[in-house]
Each structure stands twice: as structure tokens, then as C-alpha cells.
N, C-alpha and C. Protein backbone atom coordinates (compact mmCIF):
# COMPACT_ATOMS: atom_id res chain seq x y z
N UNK A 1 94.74 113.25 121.82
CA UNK A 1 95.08 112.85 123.17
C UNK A 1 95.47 111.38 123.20
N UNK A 2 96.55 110.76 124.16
CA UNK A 2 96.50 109.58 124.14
C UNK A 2 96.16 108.96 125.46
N UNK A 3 95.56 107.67 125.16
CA UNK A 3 94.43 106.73 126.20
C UNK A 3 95.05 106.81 127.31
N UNK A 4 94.42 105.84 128.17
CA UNK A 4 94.98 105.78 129.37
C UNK A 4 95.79 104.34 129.15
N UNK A 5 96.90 104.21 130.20
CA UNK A 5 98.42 102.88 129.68
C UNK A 5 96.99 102.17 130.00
N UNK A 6 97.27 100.78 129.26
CA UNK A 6 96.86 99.49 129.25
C UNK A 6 95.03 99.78 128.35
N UNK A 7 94.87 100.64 128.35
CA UNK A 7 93.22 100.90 127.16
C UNK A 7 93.58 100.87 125.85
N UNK A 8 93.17 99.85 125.10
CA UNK A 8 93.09 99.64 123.46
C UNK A 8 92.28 100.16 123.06
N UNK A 9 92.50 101.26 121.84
CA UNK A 9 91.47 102.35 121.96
C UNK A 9 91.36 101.86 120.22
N UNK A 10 90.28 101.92 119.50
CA UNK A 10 90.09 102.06 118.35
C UNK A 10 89.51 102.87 117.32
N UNK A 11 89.95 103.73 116.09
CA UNK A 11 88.90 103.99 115.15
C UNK A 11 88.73 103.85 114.12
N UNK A 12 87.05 104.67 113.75
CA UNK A 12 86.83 103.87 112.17
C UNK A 12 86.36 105.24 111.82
N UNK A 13 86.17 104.77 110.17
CA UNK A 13 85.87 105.34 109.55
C UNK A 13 84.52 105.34 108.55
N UNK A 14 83.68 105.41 107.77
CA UNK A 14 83.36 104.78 106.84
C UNK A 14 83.02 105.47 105.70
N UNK A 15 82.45 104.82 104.39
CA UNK A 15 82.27 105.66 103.41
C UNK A 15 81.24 104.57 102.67
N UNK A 16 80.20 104.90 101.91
CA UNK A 16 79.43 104.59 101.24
C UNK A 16 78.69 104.80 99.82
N UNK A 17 78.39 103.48 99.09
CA UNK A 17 77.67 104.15 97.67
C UNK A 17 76.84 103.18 97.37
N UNK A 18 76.85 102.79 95.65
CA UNK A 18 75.63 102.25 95.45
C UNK A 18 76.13 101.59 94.10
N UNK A 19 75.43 100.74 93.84
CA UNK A 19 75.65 100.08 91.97
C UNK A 19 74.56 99.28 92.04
N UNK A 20 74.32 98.81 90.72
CA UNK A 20 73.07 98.35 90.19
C UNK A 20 73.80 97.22 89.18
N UNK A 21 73.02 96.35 88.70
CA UNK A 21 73.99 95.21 88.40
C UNK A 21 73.13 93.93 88.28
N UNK A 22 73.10 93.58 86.60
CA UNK A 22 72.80 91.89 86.53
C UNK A 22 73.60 90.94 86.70
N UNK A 23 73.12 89.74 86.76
CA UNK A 23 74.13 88.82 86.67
C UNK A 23 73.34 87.18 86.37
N UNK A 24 74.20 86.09 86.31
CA UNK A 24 72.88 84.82 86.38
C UNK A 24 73.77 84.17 87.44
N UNK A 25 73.15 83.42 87.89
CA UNK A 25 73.38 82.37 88.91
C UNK A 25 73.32 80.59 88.07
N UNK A 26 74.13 80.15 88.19
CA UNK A 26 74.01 78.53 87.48
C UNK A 26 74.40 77.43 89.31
N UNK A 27 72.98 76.65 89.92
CA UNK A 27 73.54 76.05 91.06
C UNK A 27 73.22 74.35 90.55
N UNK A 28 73.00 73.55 91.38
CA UNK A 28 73.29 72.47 90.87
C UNK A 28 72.55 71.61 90.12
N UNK A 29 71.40 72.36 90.03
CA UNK A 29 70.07 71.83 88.42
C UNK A 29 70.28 72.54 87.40
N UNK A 30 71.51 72.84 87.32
CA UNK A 30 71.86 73.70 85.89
C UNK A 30 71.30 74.52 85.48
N UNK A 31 70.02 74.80 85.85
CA UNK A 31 69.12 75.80 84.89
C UNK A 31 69.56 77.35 85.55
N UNK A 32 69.79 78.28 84.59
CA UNK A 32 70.53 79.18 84.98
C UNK A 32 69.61 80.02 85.46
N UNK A 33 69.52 81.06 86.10
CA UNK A 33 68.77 81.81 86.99
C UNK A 33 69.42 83.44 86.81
N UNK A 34 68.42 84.64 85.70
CA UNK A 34 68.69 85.84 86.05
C UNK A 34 68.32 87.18 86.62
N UNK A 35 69.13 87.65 87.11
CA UNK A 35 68.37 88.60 88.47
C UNK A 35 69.40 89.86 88.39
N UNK A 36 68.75 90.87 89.12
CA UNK A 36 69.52 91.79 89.34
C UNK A 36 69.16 92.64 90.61
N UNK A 37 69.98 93.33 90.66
CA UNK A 37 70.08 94.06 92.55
C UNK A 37 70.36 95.88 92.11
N UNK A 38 70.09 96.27 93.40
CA UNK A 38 70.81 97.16 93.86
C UNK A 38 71.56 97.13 95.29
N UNK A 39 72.75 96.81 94.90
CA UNK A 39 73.79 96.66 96.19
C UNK A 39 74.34 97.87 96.84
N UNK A 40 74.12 98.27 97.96
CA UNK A 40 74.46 98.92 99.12
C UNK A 40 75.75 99.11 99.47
N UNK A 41 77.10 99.57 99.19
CA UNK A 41 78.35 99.28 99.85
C UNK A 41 78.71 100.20 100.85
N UNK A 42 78.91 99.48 102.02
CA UNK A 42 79.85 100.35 103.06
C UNK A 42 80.96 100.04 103.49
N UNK A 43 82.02 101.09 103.03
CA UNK A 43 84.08 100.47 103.30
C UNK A 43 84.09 101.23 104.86
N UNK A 44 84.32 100.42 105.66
CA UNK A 44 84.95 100.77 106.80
C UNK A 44 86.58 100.76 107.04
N UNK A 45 86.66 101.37 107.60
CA UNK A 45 88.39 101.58 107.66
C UNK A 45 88.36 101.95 109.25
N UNK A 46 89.43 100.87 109.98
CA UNK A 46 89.63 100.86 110.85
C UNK A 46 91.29 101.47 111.46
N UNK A 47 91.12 101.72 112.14
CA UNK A 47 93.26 102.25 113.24
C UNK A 47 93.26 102.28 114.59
N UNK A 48 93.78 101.88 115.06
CA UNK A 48 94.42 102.00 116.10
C UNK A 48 94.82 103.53 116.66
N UNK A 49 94.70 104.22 116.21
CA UNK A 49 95.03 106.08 116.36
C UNK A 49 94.73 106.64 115.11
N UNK A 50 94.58 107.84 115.32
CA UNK A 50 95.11 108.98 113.80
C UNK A 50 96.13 109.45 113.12
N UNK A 51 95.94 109.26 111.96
CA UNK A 51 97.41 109.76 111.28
C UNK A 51 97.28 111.08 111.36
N UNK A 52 97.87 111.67 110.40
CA UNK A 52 98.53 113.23 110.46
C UNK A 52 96.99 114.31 110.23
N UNK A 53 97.38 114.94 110.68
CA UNK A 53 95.79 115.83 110.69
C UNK A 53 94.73 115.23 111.26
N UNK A 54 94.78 114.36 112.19
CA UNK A 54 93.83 114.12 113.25
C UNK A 54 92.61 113.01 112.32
N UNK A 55 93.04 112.23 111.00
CA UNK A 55 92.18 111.96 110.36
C UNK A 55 92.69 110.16 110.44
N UNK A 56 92.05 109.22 110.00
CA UNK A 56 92.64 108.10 109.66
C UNK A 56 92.19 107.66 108.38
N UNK A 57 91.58 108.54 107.38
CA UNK A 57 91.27 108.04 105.88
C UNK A 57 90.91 109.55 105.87
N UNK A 58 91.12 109.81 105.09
CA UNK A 58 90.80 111.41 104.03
C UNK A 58 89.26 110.88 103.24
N UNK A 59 87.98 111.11 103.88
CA UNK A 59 86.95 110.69 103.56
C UNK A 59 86.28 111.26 102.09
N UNK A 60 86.91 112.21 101.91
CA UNK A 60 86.88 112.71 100.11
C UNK A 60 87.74 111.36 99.27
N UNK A 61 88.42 111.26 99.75
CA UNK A 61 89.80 110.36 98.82
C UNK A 61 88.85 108.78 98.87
N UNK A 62 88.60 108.57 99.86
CA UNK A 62 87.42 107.27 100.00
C UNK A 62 86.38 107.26 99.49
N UNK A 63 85.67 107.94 99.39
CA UNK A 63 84.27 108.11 98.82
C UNK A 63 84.39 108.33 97.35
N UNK A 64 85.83 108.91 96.73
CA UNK A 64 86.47 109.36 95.41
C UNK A 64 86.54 107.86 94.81
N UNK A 65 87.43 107.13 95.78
CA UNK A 65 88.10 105.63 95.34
C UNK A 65 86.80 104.50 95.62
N UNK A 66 85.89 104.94 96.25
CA UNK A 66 84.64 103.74 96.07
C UNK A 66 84.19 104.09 95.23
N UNK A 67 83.73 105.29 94.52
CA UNK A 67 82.90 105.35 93.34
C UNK A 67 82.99 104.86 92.33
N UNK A 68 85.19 104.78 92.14
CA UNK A 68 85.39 104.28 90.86
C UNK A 68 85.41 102.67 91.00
N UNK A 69 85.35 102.13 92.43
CA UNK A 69 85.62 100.67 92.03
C UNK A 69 83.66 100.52 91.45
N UNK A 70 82.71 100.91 91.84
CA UNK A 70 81.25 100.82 92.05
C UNK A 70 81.32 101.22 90.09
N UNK A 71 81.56 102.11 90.02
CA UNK A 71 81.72 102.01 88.40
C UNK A 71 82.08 101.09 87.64
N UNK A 72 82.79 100.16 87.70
CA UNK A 72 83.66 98.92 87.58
C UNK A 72 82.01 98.23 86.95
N UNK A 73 81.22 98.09 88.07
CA UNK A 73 80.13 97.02 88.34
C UNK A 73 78.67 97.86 87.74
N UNK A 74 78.87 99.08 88.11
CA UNK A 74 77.24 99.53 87.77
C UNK A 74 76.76 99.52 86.57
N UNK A 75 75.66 99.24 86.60
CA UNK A 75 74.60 99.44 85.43
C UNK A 75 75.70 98.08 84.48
N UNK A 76 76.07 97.05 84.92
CA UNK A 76 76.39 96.16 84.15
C UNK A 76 75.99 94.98 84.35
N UNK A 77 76.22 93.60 83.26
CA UNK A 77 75.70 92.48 83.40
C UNK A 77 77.28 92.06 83.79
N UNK A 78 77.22 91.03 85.02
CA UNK A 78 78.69 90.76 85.64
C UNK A 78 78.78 89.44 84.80
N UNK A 79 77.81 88.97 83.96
CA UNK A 79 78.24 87.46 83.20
C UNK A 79 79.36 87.65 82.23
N UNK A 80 79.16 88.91 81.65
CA UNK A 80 80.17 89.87 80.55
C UNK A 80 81.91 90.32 81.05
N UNK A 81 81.85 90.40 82.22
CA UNK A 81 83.19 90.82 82.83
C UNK A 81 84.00 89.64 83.46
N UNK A 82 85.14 90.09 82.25
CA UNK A 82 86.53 88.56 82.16
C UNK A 82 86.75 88.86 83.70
N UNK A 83 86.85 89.45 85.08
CA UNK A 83 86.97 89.42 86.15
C UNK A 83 86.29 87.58 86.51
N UNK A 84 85.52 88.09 86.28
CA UNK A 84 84.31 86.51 86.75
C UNK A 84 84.69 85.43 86.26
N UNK A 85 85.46 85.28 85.07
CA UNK A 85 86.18 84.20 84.22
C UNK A 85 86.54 83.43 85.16
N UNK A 86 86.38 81.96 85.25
CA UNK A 86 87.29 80.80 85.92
C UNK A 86 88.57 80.57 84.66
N UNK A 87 89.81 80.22 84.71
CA UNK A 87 90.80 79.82 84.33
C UNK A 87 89.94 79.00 82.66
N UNK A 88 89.13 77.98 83.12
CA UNK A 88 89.02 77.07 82.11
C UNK A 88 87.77 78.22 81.25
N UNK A 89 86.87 79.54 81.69
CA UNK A 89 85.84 79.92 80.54
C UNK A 89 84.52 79.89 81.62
N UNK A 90 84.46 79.07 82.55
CA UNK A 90 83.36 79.17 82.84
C UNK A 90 83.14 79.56 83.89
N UNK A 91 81.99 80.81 84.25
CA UNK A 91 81.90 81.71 84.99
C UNK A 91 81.62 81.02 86.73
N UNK A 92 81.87 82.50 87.13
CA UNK A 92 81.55 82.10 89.37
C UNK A 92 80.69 83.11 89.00
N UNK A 93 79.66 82.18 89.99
CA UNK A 93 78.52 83.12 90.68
C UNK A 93 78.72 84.39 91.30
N UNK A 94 78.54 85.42 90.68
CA UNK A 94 78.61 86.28 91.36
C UNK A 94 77.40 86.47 92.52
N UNK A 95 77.98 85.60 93.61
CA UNK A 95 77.17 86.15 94.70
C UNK A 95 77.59 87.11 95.36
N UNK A 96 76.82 87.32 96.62
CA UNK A 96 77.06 88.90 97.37
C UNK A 96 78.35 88.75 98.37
N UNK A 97 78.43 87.19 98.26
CA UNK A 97 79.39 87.12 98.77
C UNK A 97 81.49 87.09 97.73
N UNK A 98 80.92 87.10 97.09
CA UNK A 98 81.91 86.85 95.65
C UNK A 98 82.29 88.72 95.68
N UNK A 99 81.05 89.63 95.36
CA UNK A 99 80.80 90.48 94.88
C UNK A 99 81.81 91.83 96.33
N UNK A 100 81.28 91.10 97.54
CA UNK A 100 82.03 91.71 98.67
C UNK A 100 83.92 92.02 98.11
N UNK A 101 83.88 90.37 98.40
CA UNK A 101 85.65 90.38 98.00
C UNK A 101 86.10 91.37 96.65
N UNK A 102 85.46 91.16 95.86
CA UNK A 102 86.07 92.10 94.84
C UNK A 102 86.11 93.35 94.47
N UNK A 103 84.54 93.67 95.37
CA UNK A 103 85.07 95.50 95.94
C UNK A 103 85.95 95.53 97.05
N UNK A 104 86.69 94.94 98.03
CA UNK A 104 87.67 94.69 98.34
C UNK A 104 88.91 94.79 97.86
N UNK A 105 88.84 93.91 97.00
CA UNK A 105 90.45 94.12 96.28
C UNK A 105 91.02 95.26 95.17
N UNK A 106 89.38 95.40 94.97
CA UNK A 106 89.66 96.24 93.72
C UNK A 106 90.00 97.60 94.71
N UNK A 107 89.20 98.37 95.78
CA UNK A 107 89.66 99.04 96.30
C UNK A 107 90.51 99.34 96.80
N UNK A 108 90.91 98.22 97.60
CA UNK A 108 92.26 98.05 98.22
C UNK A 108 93.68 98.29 97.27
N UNK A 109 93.52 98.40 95.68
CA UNK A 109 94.29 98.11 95.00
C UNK A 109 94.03 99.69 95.05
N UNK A 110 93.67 100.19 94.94
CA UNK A 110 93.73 101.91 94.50
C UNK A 110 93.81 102.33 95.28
N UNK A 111 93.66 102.23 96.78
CA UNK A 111 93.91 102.87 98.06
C UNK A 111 95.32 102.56 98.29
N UNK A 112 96.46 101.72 97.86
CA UNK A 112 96.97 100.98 97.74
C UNK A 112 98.18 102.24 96.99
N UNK A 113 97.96 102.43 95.61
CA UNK A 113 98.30 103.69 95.22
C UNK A 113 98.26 104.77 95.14
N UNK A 114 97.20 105.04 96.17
CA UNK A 114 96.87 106.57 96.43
C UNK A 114 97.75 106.61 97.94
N UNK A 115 98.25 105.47 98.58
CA UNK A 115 99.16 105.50 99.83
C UNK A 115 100.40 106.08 99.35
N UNK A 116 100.84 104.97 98.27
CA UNK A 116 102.11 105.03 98.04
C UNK A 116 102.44 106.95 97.50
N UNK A 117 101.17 107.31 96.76
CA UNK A 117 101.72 108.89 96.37
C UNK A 117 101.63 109.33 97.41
N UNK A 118 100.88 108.94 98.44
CA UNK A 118 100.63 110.36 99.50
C UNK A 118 101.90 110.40 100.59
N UNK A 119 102.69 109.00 100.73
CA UNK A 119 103.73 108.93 101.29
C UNK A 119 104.86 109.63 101.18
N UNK A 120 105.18 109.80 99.82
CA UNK A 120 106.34 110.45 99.74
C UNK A 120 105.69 112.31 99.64
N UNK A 121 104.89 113.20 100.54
CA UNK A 121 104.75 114.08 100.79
C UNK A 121 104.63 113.92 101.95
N UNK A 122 104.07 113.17 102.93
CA UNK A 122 104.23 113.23 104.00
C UNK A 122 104.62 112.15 105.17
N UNK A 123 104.99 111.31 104.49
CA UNK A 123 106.12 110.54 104.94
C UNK A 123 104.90 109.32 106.01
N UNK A 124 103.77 109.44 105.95
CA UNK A 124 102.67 108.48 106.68
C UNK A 124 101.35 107.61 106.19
N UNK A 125 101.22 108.98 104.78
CA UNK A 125 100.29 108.18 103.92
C UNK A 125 99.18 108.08 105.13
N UNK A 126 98.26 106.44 104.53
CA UNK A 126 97.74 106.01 104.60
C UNK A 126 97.96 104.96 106.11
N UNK A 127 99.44 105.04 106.49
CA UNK A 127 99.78 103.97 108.07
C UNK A 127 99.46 104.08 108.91
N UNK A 128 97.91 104.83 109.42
CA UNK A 128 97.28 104.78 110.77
C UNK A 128 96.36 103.70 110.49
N UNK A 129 95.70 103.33 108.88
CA UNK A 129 94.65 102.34 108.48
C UNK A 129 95.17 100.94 108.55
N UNK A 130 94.73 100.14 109.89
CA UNK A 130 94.75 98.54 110.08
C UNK A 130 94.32 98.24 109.09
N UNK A 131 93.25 97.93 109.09
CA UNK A 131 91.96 96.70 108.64
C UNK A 131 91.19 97.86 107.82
N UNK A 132 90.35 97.49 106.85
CA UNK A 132 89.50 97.69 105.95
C UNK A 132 88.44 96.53 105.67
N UNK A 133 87.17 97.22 106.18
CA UNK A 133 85.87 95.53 105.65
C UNK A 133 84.92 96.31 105.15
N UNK A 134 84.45 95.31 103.99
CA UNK A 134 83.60 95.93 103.24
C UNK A 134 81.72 95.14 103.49
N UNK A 135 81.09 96.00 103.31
CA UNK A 135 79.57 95.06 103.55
C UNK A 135 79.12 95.68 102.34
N UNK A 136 78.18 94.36 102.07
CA UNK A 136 77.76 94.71 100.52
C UNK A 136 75.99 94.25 100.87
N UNK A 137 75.08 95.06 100.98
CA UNK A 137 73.59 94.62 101.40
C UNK A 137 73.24 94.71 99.45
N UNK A 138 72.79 93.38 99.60
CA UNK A 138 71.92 93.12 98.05
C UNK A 138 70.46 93.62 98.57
N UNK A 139 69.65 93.99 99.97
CA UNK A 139 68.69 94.14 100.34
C UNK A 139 68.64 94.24 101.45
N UNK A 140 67.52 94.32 102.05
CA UNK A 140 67.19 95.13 104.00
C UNK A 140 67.70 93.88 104.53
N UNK A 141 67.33 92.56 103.80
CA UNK A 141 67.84 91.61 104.70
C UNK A 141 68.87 90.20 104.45
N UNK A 142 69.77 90.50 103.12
CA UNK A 142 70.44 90.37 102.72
C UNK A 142 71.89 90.62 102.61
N UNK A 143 72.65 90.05 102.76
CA UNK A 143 74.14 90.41 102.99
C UNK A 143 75.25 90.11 103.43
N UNK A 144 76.30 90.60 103.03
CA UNK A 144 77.89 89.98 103.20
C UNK A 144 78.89 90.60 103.33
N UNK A 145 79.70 90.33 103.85
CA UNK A 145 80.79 91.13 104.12
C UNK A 145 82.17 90.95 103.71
N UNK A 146 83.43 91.62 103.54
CA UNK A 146 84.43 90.83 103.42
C UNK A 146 85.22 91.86 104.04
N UNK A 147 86.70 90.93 105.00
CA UNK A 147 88.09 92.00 105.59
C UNK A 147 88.79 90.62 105.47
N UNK A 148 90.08 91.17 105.71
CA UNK A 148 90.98 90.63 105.91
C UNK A 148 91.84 91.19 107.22
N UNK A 149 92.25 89.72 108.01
CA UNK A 149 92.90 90.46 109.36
C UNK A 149 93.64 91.28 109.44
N UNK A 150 93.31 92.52 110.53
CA UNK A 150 93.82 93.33 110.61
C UNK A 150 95.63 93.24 110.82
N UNK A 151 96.05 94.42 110.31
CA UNK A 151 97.73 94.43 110.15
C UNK A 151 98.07 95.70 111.37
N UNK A 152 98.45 95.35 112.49
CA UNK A 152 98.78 96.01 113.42
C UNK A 152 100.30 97.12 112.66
N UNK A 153 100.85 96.60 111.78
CA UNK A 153 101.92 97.76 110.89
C UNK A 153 101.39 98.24 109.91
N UNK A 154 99.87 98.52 109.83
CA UNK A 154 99.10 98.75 108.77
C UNK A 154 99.07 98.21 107.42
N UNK A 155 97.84 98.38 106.90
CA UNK A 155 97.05 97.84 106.02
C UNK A 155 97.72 98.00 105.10
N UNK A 156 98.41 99.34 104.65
CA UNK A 156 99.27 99.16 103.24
C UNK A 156 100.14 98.98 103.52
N UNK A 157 100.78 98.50 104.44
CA UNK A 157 102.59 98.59 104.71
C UNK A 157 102.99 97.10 103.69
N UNK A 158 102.27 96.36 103.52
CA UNK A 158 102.43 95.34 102.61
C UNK A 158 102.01 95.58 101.26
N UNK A 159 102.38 95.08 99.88
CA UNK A 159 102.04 95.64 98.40
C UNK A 159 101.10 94.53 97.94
N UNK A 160 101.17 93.16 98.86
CA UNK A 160 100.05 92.82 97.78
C UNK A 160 98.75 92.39 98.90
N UNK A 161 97.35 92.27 98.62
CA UNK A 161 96.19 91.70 99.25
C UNK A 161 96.03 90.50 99.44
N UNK A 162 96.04 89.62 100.93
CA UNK A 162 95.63 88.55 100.87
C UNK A 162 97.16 88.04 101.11
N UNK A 163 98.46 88.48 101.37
CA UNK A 163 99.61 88.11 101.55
C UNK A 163 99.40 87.58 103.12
């Protein structure tokens, strides 16, 4: 159905998982600090309406494409993964806030190509999905988030993240 003229109507979506994950922390007494979590992720996906079949994310295809970015990270030490590399060798903190953005991009990068195939069958893909934000709880009271402003011509209509 569509709103009534002048009502901005919105929806979401979401999908959720889990990873487990060391890492060290180095802050400004040098002495390095190691810890590990179990982080919480929830991808929200936001639109402005529904795409084709009354859906605005195919919540199998989401929950498919978070698992593999959460694989990326689970059951690993993040000091080990050239992702974390600074240019010169020496590592970023993977904080929860670090850790947000890069299930972000990494998702966004595979949702990204799962648009582009689904487009040329039905000619809409993925273009009812604005905005996508991710929250990453390291704990009950812990946590961070990351989006990028929403794209009123949708979220994939552009090829790269952060453009």
C-alpha cells in the first residue's frame, strides 16, 4: 500500500550473529594489553519502501552474507590479520569501534555483489536498501556502531563504500 501524500514512511530490516575473537590493545603506556570478546552483530538495513516481493533484503541472503563476513574474524587473534596492518607494519587497535566499520565494509562489499547478480534477473536487486548500520555489542554494556548516510538512490546504486 502506499502512505498517505506528505507521510515519510520507513523500513528495516535486521539480521544477526556472533564471533569470538582475540586481539591486544597498545594505548599510550605502551604496555600492550590482551583480551578477548564475544561480539554480538546486528546489520540493519533500512528503505524507504519494498522492493519486489514485498521484501527490502532477502533475510536468508543476509544472514548467509553476515556469517561469512563473522568468519573472516571468528575464533581468531585480529593482531595476525594484514586487514589491521597500518601502511608502515604497525597495528590499529582493534576496538569495537574499528571492529564495527569493518563488518561494514566487508559486508557491504558482498552485498554489493550479490546486488549486482540479482539485478540483471530482476532488474531491482537490492534498490529499495538506503542505509545499512551495523552494531557490534562486545557486552550488555558495551558498544558501537557504524552507517554511513543514507543514499536516498540507494545504498548500492554507487560501487564503492564511503564515496
Amino acid at each position: 500500500d502506499t502512505p498517505p501524500p506528505g507521510l515519510r514512511c520507513r523500513c528495516c530490516g535486521c539480521v544477526k550473529d556472533r564471533m569470538m575473537y582475540s586481539h591486544t590493545f597498545t594505548f599510550d603506556d605502551g604496555v600492550p594489553f590482551t583480551t578477548g570478546c564475544t561480539a554480538v552483530v546486528t546489520a540493519t538495513f533500512e528503505g524507504a519502501a519494498l522492493g519486489p516481493y514485498d521484501i527490502l533484503i532477502d533475510i536468508l541472503v543476509a544472514q548467509r552474507l553476515l556469517r561469512e563476513v563473522m568468519e573472516l574474524y571468528d575464533h581468531k587473534n585480529l593482531d595476525a590479520l594484514q586487514e589491521f596492518a597500518r601502511p608502515d607494519g604497525s597495528r590499529r587497535n582493534t576496538t569495537v569501534e574499528v571492529m564495527a566499520q569493518a563488518v561494514y565494509r566487508q559486508l557491504h562489499s558482498r552485498l554489493q555483489a550479490h546486488h549486482h547478480s540479482v539485478l540483471a534477473t530482476d532488474g531491482k536487486g537490492l534498490g529499495a536498501v538506503t542505509a545499512m548500520h551495523i552494531k557490534l555489542e562486545e557486552s550488555d554494556v558495551a558498544l558501537a556502531s557504524y552507517w554511513e548516510e543514507a543514499r536516498p538512490e540507494g545504498l548500492f546504486s554507487a560501487c564503492a563504500v564511503g564515496s
